[in-house]
Structures are given as C-alpha cells and as structure tokens.
C-alpha atoms as a PDB file:
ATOM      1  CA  UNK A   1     -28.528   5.384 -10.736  1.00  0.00           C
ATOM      2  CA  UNK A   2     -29.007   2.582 -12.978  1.00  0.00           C
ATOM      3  CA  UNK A   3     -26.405   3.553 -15.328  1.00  0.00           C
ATOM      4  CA  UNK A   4     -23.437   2.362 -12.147  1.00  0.00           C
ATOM      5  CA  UNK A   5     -22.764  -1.232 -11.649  1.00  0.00           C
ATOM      6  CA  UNK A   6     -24.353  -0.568  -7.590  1.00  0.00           C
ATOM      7  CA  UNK A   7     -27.425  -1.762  -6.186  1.00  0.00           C
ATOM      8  CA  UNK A   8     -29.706   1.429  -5.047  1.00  0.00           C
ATOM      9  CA  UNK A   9     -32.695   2.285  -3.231  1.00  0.00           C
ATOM     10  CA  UNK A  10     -34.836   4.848  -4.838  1.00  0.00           C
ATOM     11  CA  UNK A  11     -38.181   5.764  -2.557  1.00  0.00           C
ATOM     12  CA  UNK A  12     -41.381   7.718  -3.330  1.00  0.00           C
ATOM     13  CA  UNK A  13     -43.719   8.828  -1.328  1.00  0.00           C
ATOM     14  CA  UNK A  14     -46.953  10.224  -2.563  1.00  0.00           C
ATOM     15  CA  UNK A  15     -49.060  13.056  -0.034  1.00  0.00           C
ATOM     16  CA  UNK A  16     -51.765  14.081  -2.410  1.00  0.00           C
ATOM     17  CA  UNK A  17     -54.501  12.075  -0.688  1.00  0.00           C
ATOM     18  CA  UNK A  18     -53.042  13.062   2.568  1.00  0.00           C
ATOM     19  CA  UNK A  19     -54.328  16.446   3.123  1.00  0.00           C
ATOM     20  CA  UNK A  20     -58.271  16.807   4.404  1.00  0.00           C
ATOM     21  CA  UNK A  21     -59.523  17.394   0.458  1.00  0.00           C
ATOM     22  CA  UNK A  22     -56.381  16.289  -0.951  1.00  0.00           C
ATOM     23  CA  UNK A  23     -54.490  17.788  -3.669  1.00  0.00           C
ATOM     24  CA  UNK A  24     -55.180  17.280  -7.637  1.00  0.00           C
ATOM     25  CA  UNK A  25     -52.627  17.995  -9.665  1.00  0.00           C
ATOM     26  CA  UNK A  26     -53.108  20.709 -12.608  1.00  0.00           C
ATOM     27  CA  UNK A  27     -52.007  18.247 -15.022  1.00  0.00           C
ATOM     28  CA  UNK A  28     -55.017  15.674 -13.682  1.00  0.00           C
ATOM     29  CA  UNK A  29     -58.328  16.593 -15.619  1.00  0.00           C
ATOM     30  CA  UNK A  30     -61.225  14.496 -13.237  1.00  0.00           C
ATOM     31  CA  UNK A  31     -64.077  16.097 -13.187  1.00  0.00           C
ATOM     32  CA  UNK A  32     -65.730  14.532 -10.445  1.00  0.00           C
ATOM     33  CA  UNK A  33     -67.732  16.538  -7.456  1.00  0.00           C
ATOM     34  CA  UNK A  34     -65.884  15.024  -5.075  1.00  0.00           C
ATOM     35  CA  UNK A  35     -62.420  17.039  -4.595  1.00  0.00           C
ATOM     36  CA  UNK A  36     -60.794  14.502  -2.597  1.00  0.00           C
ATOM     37  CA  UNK A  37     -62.164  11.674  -5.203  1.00  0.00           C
ATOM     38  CA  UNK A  38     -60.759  13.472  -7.545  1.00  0.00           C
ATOM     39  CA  UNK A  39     -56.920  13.104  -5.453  1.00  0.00           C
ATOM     40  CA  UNK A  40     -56.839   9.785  -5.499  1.00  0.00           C
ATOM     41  CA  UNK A  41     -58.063   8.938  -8.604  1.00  0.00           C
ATOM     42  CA  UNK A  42     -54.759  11.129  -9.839  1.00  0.00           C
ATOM     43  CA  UNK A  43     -52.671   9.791  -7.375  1.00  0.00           C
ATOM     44  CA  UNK A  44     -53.669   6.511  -8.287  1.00  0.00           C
ATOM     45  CA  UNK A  45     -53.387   7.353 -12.466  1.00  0.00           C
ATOM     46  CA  UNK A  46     -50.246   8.837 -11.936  1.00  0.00           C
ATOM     47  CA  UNK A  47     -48.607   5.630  -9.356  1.00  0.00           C
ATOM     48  CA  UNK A  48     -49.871   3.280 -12.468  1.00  0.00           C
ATOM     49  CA  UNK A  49     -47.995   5.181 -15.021  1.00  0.00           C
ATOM     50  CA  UNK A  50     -44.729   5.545 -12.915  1.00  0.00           C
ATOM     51  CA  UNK A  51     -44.616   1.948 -12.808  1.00  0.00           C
ATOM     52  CA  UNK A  52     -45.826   1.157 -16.281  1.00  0.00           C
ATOM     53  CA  UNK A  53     -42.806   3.140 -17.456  1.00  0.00           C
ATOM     54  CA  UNK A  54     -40.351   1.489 -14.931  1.00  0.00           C
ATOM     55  CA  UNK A  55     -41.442  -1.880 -16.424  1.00  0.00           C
ATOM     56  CA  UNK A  56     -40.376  -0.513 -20.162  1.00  0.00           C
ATOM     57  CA  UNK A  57     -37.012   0.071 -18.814  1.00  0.00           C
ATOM     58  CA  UNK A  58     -33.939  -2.424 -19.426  1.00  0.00           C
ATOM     59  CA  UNK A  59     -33.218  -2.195 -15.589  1.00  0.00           C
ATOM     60  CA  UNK A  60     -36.629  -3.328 -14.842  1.00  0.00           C
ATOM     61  CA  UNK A  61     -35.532  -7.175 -14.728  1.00  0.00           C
ATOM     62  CA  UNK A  62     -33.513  -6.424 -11.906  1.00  0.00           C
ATOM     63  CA  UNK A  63     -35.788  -4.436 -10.362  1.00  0.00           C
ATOM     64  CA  UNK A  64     -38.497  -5.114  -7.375  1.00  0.00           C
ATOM     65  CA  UNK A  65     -41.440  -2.255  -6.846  1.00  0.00           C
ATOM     66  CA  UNK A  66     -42.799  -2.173  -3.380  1.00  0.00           C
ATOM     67  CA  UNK A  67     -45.765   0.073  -3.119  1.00  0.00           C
ATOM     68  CA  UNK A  68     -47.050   0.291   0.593  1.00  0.00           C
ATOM     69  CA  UNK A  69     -49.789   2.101   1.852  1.00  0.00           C
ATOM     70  CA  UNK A  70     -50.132   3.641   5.260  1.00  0.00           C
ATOM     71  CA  UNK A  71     -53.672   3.908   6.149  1.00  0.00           C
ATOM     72  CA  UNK A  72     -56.896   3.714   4.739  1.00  0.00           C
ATOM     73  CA  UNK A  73     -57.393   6.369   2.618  1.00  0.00           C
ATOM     74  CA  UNK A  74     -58.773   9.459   5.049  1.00  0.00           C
ATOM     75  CA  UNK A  75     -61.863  10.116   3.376  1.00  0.00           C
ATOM     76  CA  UNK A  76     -64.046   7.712   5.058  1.00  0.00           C
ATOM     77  CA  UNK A  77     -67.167   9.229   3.657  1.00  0.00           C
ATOM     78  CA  UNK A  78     -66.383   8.462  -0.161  1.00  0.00           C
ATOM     79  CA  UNK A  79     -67.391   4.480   1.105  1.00  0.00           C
ATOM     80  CA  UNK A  80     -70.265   5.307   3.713  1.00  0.00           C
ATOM     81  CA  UNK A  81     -72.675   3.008   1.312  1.00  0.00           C
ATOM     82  CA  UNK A  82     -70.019  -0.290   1.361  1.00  0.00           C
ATOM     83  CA  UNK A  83     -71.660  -2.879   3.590  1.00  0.00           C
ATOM     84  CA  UNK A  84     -68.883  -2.733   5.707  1.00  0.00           C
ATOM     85  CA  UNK A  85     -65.330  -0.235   6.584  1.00  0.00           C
ATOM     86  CA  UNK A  86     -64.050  -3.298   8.113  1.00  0.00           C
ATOM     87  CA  UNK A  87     -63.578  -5.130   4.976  1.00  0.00           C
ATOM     88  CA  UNK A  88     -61.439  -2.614   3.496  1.00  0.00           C
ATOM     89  CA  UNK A  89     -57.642  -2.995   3.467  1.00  0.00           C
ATOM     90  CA  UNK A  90     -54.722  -1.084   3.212  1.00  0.00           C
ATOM     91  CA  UNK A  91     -53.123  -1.543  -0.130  1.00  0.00           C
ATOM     92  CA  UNK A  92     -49.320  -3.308  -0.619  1.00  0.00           C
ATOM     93  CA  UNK A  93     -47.746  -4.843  -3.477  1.00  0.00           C
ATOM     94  CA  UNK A  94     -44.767  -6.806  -4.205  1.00  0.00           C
ATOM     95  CA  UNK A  95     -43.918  -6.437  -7.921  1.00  0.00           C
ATOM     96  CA  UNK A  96     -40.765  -8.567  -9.820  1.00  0.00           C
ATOM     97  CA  UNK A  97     -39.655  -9.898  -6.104  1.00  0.00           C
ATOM     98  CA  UNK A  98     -36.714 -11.948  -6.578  1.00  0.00           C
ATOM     99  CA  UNK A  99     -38.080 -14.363  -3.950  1.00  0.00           C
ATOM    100  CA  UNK A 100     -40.082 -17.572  -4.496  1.00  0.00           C
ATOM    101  CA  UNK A 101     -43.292 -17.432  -2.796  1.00  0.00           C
ATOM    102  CA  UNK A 102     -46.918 -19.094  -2.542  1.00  0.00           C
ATOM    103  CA  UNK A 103     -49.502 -16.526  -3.819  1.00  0.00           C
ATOM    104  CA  UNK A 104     -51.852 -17.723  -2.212  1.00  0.00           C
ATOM    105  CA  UNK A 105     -50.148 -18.113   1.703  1.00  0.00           C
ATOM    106  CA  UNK A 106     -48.925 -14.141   0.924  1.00  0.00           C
ATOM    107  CA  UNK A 107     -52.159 -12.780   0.119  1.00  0.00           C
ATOM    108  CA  UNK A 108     -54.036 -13.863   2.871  1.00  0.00           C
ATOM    109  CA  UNK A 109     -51.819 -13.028   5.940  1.00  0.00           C
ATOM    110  CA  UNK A 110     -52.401 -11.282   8.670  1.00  0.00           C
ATOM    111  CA  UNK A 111     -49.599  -8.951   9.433  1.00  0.00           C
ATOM    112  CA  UNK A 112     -48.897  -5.043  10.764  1.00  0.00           C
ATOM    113  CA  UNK A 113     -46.664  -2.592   8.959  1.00  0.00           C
ATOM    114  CA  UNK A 114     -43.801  -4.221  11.195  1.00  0.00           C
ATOM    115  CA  UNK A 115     -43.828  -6.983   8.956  1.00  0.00           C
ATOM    116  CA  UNK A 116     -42.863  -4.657   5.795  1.00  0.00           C
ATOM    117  CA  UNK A 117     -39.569  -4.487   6.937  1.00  0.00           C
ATOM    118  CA  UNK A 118     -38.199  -8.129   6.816  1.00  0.00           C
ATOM    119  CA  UNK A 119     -40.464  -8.662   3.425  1.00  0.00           C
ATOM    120  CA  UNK A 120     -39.374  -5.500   1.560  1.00  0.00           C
ATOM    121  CA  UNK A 121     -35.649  -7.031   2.438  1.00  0.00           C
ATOM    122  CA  UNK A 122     -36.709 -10.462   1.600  1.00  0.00           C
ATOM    123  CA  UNK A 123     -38.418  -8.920  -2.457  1.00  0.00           C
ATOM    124  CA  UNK A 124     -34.741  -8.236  -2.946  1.00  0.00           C
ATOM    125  CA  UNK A 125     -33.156 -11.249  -2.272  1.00  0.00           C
ATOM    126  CA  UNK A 126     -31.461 -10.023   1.321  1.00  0.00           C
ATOM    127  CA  UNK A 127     -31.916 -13.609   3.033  1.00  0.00           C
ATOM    128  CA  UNK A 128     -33.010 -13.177   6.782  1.00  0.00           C
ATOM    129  CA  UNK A 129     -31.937 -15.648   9.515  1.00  0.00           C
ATOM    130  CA  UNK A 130     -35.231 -16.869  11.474  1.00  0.00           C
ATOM    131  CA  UNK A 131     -37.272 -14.665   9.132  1.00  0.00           C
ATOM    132  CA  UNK A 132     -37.911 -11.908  11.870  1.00  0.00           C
ATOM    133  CA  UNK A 133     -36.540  -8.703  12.202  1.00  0.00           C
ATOM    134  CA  UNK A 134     -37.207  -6.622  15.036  1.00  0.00           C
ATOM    135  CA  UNK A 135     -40.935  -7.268  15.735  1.00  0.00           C
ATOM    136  CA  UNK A 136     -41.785  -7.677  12.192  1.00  0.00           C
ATOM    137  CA  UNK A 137     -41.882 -10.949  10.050  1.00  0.00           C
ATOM    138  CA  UNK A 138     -41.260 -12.011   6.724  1.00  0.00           C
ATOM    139  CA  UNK A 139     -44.354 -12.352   5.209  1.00  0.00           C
ATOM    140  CA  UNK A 140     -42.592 -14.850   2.111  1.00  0.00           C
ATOM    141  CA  UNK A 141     -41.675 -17.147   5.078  1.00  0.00           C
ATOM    142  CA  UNK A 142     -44.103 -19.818   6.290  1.00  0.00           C
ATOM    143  CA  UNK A 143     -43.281 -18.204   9.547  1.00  0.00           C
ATOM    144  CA  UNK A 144     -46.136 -16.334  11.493  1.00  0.00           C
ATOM    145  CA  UNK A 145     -46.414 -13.206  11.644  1.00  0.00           C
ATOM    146  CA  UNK A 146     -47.173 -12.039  15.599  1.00  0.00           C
ATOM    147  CA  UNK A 147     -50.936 -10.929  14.792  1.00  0.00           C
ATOM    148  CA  UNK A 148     -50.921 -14.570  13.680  1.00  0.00           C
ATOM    149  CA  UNK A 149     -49.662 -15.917  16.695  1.00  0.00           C
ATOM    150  CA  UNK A 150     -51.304 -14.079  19.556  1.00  0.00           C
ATOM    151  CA  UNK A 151     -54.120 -12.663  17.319  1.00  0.00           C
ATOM    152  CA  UNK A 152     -54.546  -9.000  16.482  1.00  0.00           C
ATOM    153  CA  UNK A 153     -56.411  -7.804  19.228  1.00  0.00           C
ATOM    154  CA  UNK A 154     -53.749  -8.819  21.657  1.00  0.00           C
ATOM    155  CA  UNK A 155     -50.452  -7.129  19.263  1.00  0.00           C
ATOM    156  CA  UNK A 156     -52.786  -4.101  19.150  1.00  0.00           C
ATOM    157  CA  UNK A 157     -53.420  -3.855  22.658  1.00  0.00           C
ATOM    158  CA  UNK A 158     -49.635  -4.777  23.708  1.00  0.00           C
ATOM    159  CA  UNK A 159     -48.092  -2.072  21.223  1.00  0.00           C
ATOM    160  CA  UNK A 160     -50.701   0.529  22.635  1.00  0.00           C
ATOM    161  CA  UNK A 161     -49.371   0.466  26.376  1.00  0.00           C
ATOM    162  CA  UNK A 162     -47.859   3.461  27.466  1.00  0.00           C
ATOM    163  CA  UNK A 163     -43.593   2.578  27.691  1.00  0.00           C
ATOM    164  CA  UNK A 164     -41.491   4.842  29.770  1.00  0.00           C
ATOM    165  CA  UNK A 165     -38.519   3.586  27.913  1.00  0.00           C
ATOM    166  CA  UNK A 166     -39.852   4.936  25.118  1.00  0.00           C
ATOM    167  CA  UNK A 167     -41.274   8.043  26.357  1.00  0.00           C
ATOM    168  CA  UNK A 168     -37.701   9.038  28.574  1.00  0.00           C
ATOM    169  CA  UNK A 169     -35.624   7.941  26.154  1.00  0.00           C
ATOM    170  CA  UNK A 170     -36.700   8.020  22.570  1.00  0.00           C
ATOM    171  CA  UNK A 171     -39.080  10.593  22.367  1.00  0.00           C
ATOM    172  CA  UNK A 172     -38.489  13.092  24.663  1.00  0.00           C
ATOM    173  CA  UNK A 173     -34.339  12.565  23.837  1.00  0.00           C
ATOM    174  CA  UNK A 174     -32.488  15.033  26.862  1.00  0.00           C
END
C-alpha cells in the first residue's frame, strides 16, 4: 500500500488479552505463572515491535500510529494489590500526528472513546469544523470534550438511558 501514490488506512486489532486466560502465542517464551500475564506481556512485546519496525520504514514520515485500547485489561486480579483500580487508565497513543498540539492539555483530558473519532481524523491532518463530530471531540482542540463540560457522571448516566430509537430502529433493524 505504500508503494501507490494514495493515502490508506491500514487497522489492527489485537484479541489475545481478550479471551478469559488469554492467548500466548507459540512464538512468545514468558514463563510466568500467570497465563493471562503471560498474554499481555506478548501482546504488548509483539505491539512494540510492530511499531519499532514501522518507524524503520521510509513511509514512516508520513505516517501517524494510533493505538487505542478498549477497556481495561479483563484480568482485574493481576492488580488486586495497586492502592487503587480507579487510577488505572485505558491506554491510547498518538504517534508522528501531523497536528500541532500542547502535550501537556492532551494528556490530561477527560474524554470517552467518542472523542477518538474526531482526534484519530485530526493525527492525520483531516481539519474538522467546530472540532466535534458526532458526540465526540477533538481532543488536539482547546475545545471540551462533553465529560468536560457536564462532568462524567452525567455523560455516563445520559448515554446509559434506555432509547427506543435506538432499540426499534438500529438494533432490532425489521
């Protein structure tokens, strides 16, 4: 793909850590006792390399890496003796964005999954009018994001009501 003179989009997800002891693969040699430690410690060896060799690549100047978790990882019992689960994050980075931004104002937002939208289109270079798409935000903007508005609490509880739109229209499609 980066042999033609076209943009592209090239996605990966990763599952290994996904499954209730996750999955090691053969060519991973952890020896841990934990099996599901063991998953994403090779998940995580084998995301590093991935993107270590996509640096070494002559396309790599014109390239951004977004890597965007999900969840917390499922295995809540591998951090039972950290003081607290609430301080623990879901993990997203923006590597080689071709977008200014304020390190600083980017790493400490407060934002949903929502907001990955507008910012993935912002890391390469598609320019957003108002900096909101849908009910996300871009998080490169100096515009808030709506946990940052109305507080988290009140996003979570207004995207948990039940919607019959949603329910008659979208999920159970006729």
């Amino acid at each position: 793909m980066s042999q033609k003179e076209k943009p592209f989009n090239f996605q990966l997800l990763t599952a290994n850590t996904h499954f209730d002891e996750g999955h090691v693969e053969k060519t991973c040699e952890y020896s841990l006792a934990n099996h599901y430690a063991n998953s994403v410690i090779c998940s995580d060896q084998q995301i590093y390399e991935f993107i270590r060799w996509i640096q070494r690549q002559e396309f790599y100047e014109n390239t951004t890496i977004v890597a965007s978790g999900d969840h917390l990882v499922m295995g809540e019992y591998l951090y039972q003796e950290e003081k607290s689960l609430n301080e623990r994050r879901v993990y997203n980075v923006f590597i080689n964005p071709y977008v200014d931004y304020d390190f600083e104002r980017l790493r400490n937002r407060t934002f949903t999954t929502l907001d990955m939208y507008p910012t993935t289109l912002a890391s390469i270079g598609v320019r957003i009018e108002g900096n909101r798409l849908g009910l996300g935000t871009n998080l490169f903007s100096n515009k808030q994001t709506l946990p940052e508005q109305l507080g988290k609490d009140e996003v979570d509880n207004e995207l948990s009501r039940p919607s019959n739109f949603y329910k008659n229209e979208l999920l159970y499609v006729k």
